[in-house]
PDB file of N, CA and C in Angstrom:
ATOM      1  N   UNK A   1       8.498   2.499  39.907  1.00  0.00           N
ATOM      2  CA  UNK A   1       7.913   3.443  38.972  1.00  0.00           C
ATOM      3  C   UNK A   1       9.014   4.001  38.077  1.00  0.00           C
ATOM      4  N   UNK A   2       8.619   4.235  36.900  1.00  0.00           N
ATOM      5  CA  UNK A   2       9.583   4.531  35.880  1.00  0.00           C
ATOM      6  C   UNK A   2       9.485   6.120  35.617  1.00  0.00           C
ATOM      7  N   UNK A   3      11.046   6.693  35.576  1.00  0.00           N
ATOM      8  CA  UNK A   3      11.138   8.187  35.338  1.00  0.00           C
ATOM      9  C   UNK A   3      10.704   8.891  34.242  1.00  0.00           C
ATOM     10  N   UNK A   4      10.703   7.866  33.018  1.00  0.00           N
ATOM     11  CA  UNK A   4      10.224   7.896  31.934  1.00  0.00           C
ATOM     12  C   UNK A   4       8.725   8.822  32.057  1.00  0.00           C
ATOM     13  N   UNK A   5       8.496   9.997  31.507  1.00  0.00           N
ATOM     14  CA  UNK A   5       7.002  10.826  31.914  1.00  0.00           C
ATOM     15  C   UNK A   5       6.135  10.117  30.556  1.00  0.00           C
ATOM     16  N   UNK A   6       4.910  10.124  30.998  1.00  0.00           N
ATOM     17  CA  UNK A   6       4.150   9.684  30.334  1.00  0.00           C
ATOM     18  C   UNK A   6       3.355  10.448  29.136  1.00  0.00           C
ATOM     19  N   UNK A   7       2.710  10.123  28.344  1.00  0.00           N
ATOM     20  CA  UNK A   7       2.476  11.262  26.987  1.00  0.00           C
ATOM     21  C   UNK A   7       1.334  12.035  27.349  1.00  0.00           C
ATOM     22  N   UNK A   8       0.851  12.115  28.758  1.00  0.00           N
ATOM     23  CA  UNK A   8       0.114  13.317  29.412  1.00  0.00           C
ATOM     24  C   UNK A   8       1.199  14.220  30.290  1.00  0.00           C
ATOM     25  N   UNK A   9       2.192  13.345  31.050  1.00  0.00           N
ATOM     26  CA  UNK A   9       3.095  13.957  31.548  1.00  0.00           C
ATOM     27  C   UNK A   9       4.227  15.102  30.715  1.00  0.00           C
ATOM     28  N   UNK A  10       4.381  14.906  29.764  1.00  0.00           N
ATOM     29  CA  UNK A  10       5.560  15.023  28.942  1.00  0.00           C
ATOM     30  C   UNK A  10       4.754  16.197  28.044  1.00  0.00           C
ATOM     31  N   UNK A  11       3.300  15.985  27.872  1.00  0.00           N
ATOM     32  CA  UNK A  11       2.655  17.121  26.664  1.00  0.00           C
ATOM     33  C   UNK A  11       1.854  18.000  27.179  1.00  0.00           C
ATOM     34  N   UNK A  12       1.682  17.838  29.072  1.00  0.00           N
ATOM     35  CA  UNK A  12       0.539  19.091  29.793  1.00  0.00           C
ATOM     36  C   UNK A  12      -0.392  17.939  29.449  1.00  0.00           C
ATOM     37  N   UNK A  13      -1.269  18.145  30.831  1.00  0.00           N
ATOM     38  CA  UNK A  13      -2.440  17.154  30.974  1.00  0.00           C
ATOM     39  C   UNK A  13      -3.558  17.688  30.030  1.00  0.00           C
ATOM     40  N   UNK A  14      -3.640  19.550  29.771  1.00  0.00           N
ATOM     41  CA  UNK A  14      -4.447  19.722  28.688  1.00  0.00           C
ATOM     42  C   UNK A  14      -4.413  20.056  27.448  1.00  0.00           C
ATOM     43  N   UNK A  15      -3.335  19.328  27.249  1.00  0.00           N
ATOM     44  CA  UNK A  15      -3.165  19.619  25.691  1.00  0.00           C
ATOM     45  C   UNK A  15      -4.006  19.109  24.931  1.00  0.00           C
ATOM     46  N   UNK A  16      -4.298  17.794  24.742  1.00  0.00           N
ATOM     47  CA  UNK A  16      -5.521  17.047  24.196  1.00  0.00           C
ATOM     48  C   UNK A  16      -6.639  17.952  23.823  1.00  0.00           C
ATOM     49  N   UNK A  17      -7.297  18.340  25.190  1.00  0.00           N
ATOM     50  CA  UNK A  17      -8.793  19.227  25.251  1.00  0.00           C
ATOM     51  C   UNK A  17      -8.164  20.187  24.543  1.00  0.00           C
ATOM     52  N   UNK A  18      -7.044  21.169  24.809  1.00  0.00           N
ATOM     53  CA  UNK A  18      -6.564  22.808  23.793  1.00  0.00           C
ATOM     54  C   UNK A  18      -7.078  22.216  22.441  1.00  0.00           C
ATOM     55  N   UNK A  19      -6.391  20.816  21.933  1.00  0.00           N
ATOM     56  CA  UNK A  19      -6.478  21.064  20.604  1.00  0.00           C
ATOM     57  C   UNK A  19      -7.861  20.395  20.037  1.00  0.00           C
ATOM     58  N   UNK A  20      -8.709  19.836  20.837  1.00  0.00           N
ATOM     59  CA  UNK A  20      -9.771  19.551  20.524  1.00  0.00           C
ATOM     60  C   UNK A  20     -10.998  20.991  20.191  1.00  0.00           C
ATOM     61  N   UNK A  21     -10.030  21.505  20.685  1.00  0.00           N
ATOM     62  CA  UNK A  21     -11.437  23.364  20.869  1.00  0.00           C
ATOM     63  C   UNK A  21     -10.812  23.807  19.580  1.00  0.00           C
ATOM     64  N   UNK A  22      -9.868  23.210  18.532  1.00  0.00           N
ATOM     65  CA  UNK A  22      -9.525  24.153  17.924  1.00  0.00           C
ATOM     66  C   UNK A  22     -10.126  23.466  16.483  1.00  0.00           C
ATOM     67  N   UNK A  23     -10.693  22.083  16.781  1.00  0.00           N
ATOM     68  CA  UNK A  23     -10.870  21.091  15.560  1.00  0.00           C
ATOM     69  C   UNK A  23     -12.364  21.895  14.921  1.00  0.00           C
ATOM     70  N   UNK A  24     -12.745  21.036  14.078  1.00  0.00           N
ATOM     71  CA  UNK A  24     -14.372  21.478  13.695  1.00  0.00           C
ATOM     72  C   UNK A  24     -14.465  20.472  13.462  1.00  0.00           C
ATOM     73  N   UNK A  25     -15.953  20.505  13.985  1.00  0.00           N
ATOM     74  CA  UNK A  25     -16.582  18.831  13.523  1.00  0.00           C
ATOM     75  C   UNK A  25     -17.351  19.170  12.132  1.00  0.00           C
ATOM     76  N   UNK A  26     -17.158  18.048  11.175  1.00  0.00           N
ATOM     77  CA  UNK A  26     -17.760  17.911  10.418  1.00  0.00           C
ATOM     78  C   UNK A  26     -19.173  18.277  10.123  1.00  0.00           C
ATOM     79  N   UNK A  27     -19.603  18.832   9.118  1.00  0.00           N
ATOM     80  CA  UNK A  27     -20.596  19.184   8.913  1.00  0.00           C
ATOM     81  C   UNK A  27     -21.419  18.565   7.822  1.00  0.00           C
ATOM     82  N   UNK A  28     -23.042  18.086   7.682  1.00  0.00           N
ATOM     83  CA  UNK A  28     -23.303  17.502   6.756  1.00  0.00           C
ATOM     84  C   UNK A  28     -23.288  18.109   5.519  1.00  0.00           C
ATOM     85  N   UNK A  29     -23.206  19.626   5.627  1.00  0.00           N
ATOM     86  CA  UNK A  29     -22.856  20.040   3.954  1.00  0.00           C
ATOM     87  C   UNK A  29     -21.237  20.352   3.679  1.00  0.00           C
ATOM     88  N   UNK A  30     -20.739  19.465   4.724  1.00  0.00           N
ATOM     89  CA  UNK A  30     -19.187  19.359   4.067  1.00  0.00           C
ATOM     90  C   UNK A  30     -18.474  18.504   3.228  1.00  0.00           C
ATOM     91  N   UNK A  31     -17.835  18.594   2.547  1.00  0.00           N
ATOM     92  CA  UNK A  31     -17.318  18.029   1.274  1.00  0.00           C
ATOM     93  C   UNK A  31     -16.432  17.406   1.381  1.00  0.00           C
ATOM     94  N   UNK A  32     -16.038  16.200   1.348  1.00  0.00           N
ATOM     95  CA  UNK A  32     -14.813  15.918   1.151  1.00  0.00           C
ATOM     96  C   UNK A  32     -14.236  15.242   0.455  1.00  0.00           C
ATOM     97  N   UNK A  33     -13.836  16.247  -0.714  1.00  0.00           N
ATOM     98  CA  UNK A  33     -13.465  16.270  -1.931  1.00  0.00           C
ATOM     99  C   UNK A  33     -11.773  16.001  -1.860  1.00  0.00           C
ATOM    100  N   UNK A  34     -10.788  15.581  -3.194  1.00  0.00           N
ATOM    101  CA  UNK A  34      -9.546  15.409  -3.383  1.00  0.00           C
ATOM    102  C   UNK A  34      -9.179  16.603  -3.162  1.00  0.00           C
ATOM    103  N   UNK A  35      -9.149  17.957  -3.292  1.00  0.00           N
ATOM    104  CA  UNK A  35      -8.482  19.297  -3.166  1.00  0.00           C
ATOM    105  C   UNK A  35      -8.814  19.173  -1.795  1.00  0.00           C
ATOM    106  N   UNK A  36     -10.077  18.914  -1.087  1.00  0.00           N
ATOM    107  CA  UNK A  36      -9.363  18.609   0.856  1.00  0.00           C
ATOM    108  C   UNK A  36      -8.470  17.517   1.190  1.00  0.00           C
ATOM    109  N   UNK A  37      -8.815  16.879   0.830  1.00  0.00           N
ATOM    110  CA  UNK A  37      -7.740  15.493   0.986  1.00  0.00           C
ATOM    111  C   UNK A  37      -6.391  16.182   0.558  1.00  0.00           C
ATOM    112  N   UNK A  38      -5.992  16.451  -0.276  1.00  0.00           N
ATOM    113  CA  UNK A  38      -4.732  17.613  -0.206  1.00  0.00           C
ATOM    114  C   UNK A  38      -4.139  17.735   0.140  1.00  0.00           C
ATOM    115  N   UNK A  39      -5.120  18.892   0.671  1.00  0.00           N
ATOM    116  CA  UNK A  39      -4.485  20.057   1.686  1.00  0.00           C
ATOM    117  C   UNK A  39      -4.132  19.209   3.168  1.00  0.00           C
ATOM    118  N   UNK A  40      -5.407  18.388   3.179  1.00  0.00           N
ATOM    119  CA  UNK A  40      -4.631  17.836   4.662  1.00  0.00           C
ATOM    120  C   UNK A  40      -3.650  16.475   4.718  1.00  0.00           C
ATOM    121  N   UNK A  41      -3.093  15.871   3.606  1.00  0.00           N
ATOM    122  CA  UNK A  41      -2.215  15.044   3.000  1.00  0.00           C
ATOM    123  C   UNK A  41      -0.469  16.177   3.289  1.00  0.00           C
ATOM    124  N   UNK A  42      -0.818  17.540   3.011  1.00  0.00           N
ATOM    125  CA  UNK A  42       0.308  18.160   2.534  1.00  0.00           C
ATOM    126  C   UNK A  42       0.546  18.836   4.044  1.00  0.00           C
ATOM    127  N   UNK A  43      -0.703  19.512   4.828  1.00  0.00           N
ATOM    128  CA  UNK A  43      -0.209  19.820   6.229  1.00  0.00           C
ATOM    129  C   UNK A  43       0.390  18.496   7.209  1.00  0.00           C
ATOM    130  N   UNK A  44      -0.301  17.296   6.738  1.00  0.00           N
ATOM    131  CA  UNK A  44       0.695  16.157   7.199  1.00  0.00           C
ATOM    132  C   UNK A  44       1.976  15.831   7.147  1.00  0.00           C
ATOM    133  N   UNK A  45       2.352  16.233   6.104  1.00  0.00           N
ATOM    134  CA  UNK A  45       3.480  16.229   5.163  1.00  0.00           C
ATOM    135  C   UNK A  45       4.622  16.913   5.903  1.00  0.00           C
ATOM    136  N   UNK A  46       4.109  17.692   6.022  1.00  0.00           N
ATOM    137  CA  UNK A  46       4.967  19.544   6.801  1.00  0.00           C
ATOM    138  C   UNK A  46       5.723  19.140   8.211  1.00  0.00           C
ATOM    139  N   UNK A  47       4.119  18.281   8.958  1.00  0.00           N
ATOM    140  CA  UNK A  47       4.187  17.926  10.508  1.00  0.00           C
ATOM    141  C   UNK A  47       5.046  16.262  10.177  1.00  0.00           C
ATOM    142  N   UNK A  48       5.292  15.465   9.051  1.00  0.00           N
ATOM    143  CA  UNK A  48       6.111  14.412   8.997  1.00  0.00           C
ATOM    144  C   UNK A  48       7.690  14.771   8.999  1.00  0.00           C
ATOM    145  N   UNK A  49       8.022  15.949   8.637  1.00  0.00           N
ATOM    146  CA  UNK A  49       9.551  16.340   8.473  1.00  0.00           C
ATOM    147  C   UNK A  49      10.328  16.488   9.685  1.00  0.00           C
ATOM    148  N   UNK A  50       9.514  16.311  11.021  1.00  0.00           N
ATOM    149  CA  UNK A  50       9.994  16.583  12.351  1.00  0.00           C
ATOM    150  C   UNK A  50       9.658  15.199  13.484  1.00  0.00           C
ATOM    151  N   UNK A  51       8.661  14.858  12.664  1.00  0.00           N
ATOM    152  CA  UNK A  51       7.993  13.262  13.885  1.00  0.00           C
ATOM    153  C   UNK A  51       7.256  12.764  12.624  1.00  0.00           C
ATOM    154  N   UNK A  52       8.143  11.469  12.365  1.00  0.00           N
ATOM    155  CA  UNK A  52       7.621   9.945  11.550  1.00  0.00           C
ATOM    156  C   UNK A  52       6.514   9.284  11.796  1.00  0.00           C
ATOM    157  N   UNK A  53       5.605   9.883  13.427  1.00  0.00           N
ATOM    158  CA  UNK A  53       5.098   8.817  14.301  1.00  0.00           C
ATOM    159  C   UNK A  53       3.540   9.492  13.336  1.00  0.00           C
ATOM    160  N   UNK A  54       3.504  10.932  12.308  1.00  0.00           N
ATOM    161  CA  UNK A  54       2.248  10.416  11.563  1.00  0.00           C
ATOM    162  C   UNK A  54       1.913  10.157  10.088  1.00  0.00           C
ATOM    163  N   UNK A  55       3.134   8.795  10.587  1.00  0.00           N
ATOM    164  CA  UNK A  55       3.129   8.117   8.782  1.00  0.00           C
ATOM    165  C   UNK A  55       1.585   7.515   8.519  1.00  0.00           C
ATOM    166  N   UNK A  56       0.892   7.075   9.917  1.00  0.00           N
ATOM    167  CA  UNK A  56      -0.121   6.027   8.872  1.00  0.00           C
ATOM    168  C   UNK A  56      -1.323   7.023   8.745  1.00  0.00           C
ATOM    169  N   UNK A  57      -1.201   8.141   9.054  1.00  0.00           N
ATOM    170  CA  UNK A  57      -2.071   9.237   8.625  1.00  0.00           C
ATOM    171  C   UNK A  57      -2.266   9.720   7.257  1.00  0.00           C
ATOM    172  N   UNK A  58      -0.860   9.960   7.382  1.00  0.00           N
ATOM    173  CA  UNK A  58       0.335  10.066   5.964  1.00  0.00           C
ATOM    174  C   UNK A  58      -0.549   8.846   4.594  1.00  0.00           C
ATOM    175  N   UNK A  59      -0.264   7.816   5.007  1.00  0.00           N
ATOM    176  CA  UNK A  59      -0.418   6.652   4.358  1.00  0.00           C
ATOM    177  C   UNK A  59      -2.348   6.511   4.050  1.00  0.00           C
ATOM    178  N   UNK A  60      -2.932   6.382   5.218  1.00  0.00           N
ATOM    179  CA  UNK A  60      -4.296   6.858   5.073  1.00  0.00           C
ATOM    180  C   UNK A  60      -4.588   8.223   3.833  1.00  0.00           C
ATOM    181  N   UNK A  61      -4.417   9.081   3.983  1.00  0.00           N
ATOM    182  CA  UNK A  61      -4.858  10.171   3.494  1.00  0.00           C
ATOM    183  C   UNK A  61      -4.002   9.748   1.938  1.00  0.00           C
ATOM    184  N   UNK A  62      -3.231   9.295   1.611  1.00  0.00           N
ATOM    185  CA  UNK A  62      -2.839   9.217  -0.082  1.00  0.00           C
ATOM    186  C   UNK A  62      -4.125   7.943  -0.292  1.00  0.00           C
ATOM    187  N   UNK A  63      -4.346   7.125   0.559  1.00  0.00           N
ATOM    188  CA  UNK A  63      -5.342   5.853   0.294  1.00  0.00           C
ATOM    189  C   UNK A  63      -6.797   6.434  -0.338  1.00  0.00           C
ATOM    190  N   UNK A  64      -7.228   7.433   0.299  1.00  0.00           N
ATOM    191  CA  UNK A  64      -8.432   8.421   0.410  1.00  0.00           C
ATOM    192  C   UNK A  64      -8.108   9.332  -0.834  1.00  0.00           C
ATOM    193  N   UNK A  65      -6.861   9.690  -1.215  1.00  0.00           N
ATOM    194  CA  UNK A  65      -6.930  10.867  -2.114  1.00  0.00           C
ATOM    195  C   UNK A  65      -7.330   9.826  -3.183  1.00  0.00           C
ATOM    196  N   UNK A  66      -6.475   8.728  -3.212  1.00  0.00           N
ATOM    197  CA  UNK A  66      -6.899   7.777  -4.429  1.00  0.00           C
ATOM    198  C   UNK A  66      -8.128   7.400  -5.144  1.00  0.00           C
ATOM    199  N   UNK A  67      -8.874   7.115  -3.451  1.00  0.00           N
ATOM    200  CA  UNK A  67     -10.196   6.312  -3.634  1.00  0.00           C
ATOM    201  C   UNK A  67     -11.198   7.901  -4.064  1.00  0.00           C
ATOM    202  N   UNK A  68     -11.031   8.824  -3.360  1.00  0.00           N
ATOM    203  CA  UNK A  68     -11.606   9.960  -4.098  1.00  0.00           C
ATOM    204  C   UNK A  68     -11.490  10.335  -5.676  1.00  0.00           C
ATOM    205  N   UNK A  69     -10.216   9.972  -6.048  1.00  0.00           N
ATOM    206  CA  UNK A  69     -10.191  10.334  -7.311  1.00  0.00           C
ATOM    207  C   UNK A  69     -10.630   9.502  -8.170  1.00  0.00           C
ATOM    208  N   UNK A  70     -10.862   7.825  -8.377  1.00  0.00           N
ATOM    209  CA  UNK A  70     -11.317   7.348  -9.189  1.00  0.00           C
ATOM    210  C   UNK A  70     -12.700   7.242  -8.646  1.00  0.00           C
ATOM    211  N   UNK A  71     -13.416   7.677  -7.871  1.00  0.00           N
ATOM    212  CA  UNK A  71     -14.396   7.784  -7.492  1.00  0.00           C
ATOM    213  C   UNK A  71     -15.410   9.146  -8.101  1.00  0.00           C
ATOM    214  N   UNK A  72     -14.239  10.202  -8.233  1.00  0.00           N
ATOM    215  CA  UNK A  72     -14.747  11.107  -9.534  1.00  0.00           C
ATOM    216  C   UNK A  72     -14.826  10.917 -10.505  1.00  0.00           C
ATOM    217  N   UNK A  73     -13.608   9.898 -11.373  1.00  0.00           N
ATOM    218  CA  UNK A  73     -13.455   9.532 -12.462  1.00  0.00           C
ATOM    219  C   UNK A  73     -14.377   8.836 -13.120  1.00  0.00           C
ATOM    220  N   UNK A  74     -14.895   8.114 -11.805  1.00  0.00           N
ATOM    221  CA  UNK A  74     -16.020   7.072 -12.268  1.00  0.00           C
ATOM    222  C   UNK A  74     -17.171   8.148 -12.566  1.00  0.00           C
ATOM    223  N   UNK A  75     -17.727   8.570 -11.450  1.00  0.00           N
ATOM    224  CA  UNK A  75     -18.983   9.656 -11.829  1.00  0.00           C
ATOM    225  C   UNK A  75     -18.787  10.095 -12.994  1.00  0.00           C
ATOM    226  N   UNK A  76     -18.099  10.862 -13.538  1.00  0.00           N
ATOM    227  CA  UNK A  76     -17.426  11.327 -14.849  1.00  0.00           C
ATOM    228  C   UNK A  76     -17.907  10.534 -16.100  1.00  0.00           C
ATOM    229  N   UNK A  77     -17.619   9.241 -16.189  1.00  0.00           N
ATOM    230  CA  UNK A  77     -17.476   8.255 -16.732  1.00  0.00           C
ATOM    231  C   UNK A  77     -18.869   7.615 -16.878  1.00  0.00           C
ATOM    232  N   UNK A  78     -20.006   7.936 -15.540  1.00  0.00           N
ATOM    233  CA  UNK A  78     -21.100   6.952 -15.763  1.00  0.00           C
ATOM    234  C   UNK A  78     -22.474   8.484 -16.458  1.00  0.00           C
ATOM    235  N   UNK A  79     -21.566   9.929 -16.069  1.00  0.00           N
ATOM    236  CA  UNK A  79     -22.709  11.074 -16.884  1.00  0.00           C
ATOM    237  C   UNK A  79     -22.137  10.998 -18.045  1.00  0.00           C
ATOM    238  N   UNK A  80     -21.009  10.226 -18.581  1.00  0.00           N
ATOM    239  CA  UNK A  80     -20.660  10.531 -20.076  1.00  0.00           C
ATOM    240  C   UNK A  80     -21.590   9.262 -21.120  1.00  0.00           C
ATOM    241  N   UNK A  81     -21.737   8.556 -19.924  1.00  0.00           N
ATOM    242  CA  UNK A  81     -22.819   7.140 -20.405  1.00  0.00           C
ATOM    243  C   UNK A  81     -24.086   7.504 -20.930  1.00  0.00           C
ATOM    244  N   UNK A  82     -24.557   8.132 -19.485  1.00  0.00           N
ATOM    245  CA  UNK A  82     -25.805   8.447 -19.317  1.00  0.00           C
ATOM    246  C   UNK A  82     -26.358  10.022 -20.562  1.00  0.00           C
ATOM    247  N   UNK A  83     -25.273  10.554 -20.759  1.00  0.00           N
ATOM    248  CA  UNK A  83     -25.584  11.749 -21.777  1.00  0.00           C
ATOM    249  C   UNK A  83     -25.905  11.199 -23.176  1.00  0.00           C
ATOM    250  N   UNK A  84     -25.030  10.658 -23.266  1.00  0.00           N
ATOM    251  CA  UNK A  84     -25.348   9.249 -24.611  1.00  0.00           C
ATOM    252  C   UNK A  84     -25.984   8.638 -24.501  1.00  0.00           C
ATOM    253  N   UNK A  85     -26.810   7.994 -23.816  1.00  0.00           N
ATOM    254  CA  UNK A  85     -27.897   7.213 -23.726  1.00  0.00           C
ATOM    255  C   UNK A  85     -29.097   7.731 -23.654  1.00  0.00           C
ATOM    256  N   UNK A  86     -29.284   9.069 -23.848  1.00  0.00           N
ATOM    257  CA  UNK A  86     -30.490   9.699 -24.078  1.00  0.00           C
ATOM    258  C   UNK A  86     -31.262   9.803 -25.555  1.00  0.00           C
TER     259      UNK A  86
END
């Protein structure tokens, strides 16, 4: 057996559940808009300056800010159609 503690050993067996009581689950009138994508791009950001290990979060969430934003751009783009086409 290896001395090496394991990532329940090493973080308290309830750390997991602590931080699960602290999450919110999604809600269907929740938004998730580029100004959330953000904010949680930039609290990633904060928690990357100390542990690398949440780059593909990191990497995810700029993927999402992207696809959110031309995804507005487009909407934008298809009421500027549709206003003119009346």
């Amino acid at each position: 057996m290896s001395n090496t503690p394991t990532s329940t050993q090493a973080n308290g067996p309830d750390r997991a559940s602590a931080r699960a009581g602290h999450r919110h689950a999604l809600r269907p009138d929740d938004v998730i808009d580029a100004a959330r994508i953000e904010k949680a791009l930039a609290h990633v950001a904060v928690l990357m300056e100390n542990n690398t290990r949440y780059l593909p979060i990191f990497l995810r969430l700029e993927a999402e800010l992207d696809a959110a934003r031309r995804s507005t751009d487009a909407l934008a783009r298809a009421k500027a159609i549709a206003r003119k086409a009346r």
